[in-house]
N, C-alpha and C. Protein backbone atom coordinates (compact mmCIF):
# COMPACT_ATOMS: atom_id res chain seq x y z
N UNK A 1 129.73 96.38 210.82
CA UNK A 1 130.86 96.09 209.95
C UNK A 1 132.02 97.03 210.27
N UNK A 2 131.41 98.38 210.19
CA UNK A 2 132.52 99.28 210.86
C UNK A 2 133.09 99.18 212.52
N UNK A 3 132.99 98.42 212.86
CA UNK A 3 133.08 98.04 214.23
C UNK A 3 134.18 96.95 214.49
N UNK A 4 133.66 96.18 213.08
CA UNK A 4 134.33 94.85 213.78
C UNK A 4 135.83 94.66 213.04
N UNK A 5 135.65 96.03 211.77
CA UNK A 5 137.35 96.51 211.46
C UNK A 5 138.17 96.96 212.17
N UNK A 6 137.04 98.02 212.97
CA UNK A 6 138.12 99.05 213.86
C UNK A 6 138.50 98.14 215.25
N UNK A 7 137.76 96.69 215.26
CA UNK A 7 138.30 95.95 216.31
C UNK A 7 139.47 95.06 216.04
N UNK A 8 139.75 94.98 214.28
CA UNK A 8 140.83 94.30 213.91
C UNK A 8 142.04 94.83 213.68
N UNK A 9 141.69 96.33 213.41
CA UNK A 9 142.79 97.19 213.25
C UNK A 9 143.34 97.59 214.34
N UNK A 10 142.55 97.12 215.82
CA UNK A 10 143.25 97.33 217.19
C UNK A 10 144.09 96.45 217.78
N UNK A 11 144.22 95.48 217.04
CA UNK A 11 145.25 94.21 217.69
C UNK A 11 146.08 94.71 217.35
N UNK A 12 146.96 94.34 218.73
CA UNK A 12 148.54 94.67 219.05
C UNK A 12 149.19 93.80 217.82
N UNK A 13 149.73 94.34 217.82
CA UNK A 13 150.87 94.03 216.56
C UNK A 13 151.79 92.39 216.86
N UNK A 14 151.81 92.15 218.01
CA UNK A 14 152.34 91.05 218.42
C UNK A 14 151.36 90.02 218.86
N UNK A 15 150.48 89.93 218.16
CA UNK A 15 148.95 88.64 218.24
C UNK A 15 149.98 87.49 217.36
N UNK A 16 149.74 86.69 218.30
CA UNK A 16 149.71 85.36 217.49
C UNK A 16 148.93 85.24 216.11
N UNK A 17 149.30 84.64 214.71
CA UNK A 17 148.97 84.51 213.70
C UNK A 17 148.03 85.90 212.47
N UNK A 18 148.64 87.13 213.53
CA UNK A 18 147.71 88.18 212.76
C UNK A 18 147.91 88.63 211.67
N UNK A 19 148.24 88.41 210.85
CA UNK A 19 148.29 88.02 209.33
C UNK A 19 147.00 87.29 208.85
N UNK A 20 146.93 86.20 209.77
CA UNK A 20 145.75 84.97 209.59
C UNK A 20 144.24 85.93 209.79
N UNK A 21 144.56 86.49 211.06
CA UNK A 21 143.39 86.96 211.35
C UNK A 21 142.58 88.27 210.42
N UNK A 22 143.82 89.22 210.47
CA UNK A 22 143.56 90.46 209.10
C UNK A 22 143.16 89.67 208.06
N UNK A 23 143.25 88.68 207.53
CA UNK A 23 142.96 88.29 206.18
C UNK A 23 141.65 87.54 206.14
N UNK A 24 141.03 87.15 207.26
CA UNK A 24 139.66 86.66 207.65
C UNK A 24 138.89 87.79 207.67
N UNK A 25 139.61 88.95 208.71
CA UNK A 25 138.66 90.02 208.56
C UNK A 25 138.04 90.76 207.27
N UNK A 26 139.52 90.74 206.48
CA UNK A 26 138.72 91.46 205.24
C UNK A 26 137.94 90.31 204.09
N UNK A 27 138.22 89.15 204.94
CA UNK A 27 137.22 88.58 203.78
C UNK A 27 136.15 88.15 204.00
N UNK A 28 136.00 88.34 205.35
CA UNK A 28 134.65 88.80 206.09
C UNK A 28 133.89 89.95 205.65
N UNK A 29 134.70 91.11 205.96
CA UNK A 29 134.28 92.29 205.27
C UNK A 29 133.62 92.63 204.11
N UNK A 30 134.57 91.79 202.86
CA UNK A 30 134.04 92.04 201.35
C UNK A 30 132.82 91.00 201.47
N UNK A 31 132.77 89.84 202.40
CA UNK A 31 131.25 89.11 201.97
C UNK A 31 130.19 90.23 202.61
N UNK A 32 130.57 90.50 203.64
CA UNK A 32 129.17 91.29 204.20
C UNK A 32 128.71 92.50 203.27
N UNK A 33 129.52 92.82 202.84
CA UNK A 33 129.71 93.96 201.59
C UNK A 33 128.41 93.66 200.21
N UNK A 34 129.01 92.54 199.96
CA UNK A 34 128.73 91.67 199.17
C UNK A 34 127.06 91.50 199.07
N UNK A 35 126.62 90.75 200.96
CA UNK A 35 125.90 90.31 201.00
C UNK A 35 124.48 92.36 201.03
N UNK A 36 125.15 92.98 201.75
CA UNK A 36 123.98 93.96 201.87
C UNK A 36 124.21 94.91 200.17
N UNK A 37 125.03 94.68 199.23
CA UNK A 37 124.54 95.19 197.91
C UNK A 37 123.45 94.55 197.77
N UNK A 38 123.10 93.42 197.61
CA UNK A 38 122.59 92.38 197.07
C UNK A 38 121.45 92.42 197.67
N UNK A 39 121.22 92.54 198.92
CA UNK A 39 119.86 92.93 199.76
C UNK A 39 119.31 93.98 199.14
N UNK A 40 119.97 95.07 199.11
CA UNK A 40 120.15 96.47 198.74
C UNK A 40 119.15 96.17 197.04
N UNK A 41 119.93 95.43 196.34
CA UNK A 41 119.67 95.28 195.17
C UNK A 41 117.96 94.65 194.82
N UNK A 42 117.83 93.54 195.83
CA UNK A 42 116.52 93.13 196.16
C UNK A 42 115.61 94.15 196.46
N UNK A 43 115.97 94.76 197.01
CA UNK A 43 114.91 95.60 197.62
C UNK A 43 114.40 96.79 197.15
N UNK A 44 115.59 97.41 196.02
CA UNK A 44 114.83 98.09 195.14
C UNK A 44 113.98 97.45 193.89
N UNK A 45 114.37 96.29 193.68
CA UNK A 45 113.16 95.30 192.91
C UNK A 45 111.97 95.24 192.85
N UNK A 46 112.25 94.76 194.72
CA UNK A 46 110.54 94.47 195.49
C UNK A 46 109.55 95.80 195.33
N UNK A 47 110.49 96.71 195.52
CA UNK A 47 109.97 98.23 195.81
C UNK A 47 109.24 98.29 194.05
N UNK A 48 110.08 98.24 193.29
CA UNK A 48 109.41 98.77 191.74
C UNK A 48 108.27 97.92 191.21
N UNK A 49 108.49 96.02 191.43
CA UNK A 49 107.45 95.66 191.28
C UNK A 49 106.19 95.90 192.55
N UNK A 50 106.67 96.24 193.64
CA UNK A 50 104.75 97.08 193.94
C UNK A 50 104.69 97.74 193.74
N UNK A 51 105.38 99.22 193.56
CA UNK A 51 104.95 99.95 192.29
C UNK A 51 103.92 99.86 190.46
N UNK A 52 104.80 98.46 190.07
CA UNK A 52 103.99 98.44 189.15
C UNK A 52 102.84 97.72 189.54
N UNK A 53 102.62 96.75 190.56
CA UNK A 53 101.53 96.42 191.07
C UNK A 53 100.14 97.04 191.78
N UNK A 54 100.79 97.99 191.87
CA UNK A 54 99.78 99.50 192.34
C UNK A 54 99.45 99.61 190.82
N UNK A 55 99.76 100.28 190.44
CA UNK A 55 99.63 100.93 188.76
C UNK A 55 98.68 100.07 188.29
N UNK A 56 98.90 98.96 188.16
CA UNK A 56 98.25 97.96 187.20
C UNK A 56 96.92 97.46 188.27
N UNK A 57 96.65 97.57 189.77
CA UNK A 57 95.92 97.39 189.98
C UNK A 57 95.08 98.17 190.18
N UNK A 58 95.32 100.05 190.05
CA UNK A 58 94.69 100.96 190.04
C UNK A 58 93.85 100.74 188.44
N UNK A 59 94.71 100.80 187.15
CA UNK A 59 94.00 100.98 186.28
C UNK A 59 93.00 99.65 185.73
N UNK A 60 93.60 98.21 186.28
CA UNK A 60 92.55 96.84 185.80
C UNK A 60 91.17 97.52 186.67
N UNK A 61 91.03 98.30 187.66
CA UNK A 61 89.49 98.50 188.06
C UNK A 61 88.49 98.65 187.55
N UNK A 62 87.65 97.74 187.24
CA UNK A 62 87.01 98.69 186.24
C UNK A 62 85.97 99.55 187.23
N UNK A 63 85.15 100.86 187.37
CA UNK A 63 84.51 101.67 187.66
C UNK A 63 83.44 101.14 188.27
N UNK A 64 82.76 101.30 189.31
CA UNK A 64 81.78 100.95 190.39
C UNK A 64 80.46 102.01 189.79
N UNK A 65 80.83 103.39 189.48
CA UNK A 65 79.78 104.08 189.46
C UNK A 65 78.32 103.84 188.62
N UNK A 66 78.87 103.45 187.39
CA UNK A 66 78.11 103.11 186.50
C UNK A 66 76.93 101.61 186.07
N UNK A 67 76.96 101.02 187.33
CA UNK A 67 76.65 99.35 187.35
C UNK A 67 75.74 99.62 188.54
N UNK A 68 74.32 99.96 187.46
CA UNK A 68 72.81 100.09 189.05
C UNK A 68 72.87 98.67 189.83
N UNK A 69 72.72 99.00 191.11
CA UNK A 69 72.61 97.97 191.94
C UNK A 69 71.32 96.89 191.62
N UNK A 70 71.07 95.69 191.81
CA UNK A 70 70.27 95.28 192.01
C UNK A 70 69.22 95.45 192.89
N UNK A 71 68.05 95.53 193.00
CA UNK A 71 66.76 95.20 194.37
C UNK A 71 66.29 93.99 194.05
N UNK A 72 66.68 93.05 195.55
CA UNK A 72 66.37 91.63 194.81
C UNK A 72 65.44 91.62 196.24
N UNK A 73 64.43 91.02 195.79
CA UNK A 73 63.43 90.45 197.02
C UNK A 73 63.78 89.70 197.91
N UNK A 74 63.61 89.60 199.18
CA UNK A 74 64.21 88.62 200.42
C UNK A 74 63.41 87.42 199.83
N UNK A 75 64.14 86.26 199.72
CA UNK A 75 63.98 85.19 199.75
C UNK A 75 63.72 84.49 201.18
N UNK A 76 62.92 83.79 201.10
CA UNK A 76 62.38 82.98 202.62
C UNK A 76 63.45 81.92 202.47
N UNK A 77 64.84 81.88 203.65
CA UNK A 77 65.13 81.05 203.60
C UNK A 77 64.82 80.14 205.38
N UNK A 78 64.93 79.09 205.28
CA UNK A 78 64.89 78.87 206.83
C UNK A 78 65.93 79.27 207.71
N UNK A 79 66.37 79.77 209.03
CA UNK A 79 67.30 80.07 209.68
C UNK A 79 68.30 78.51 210.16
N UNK A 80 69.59 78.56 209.69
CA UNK A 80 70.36 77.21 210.30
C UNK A 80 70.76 77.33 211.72
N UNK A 81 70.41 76.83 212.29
CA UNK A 81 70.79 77.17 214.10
C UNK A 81 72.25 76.36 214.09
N UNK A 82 73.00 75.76 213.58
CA UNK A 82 73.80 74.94 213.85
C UNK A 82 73.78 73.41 214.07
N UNK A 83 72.36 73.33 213.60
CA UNK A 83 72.08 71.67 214.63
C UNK A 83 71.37 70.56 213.68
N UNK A 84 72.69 69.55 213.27
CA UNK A 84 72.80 68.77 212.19
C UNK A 84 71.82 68.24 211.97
N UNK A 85 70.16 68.36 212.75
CA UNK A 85 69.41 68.00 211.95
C UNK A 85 68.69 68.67 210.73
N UNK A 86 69.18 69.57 210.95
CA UNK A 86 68.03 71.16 210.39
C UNK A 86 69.33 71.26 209.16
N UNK A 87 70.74 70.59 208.81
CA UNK A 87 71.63 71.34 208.11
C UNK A 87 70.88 70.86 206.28
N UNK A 88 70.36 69.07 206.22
CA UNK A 88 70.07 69.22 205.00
C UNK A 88 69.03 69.93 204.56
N UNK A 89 67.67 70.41 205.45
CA UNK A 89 66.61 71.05 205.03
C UNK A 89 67.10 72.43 204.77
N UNK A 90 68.26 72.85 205.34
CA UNK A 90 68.68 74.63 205.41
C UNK A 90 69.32 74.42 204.14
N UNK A 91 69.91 73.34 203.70
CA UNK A 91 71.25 72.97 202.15
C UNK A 91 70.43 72.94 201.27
N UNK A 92 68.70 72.34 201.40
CA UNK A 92 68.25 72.31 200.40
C UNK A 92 67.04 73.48 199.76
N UNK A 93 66.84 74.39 200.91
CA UNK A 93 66.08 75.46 200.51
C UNK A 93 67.00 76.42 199.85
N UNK A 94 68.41 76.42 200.10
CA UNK A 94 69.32 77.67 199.82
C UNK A 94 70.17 77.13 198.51
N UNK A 95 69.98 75.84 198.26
CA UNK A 95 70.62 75.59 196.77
C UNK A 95 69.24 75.81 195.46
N UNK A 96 68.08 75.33 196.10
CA UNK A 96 66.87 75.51 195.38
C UNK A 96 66.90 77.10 195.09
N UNK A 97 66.65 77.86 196.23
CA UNK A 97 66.67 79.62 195.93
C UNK A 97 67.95 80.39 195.68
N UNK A 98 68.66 79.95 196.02
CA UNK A 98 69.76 80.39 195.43
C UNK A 98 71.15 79.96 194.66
N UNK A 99 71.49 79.22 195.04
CA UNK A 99 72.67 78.33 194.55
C UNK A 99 72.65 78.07 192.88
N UNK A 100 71.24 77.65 192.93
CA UNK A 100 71.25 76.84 191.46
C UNK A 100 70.26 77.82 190.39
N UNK A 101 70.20 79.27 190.96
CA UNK A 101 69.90 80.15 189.98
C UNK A 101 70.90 81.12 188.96
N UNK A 102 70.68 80.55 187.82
CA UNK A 102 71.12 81.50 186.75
C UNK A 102 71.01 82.71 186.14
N UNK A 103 69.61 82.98 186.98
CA UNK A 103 69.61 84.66 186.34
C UNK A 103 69.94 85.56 187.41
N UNK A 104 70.87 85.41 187.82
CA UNK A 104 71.89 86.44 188.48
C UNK A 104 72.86 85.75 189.14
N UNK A 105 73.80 87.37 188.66
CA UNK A 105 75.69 86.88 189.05
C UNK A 105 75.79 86.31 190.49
N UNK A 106 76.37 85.61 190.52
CA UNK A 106 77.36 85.21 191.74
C UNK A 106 77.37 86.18 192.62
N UNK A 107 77.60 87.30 192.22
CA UNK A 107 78.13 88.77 193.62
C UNK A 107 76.32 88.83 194.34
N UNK A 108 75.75 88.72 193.31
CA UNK A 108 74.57 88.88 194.37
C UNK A 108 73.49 87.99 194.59
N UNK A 109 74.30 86.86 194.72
CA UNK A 109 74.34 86.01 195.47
C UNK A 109 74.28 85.16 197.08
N UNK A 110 75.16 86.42 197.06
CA UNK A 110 76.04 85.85 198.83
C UNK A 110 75.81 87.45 199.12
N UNK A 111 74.63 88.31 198.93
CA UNK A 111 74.50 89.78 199.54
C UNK A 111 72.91 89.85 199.97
């Protein structure tokens, strides 16, 4: 921006229409002005809401220490090799043993 004044303030005085042109420049000037407050302005926004997004996602944690792990017995499941004949017998041992049990959460589940 400072550049492209000190390139307007260098025209010879005898330019065709430079009146026209000085008056583009500075209203060039005040938009670009314009436009990096406004960035400027965004960006300390963005900055405060992850700030409060830190904050609020530090304290919603709730605490790991206190929650004994489970010991859950290996379940026999069959191994899926990839090979669409073996996929409904592998869908139906792993919804039977696991999928469609209720006495335990979801997280240990898929561990």
């Amino acid at each position: 921006l400072q550049a492209y004044n000190e390139e307007a303030d260098s025209l010879p005085a005898d330019t065709s229409q430079l009146s026209d042109i000085l008056e583009k420049v500075k209203t060039d000037s005040v938009n670009a002005e314009n436009v990096l407050e406004r960035a400027m302005f965004s960006r300390t926004v963005i900055e405060e809401q992850l700030e409060e997004l830190a904050i609020t996602t530090v304290t919603n944690t709730p605490p790991c220490q206190g929650i004994p792990r489970i010991k859950l017995v290996p379940i026999p499941i069959p191994k899926f090799s990839g090979q669409i004949w073996e996929c409904e017998a592998f869908w139906s041992a792993f919804e039977y043993s696991v999928h469609t049990r209720n006495d335990m959460d979801d997280i240990y589940k898929m561990n």
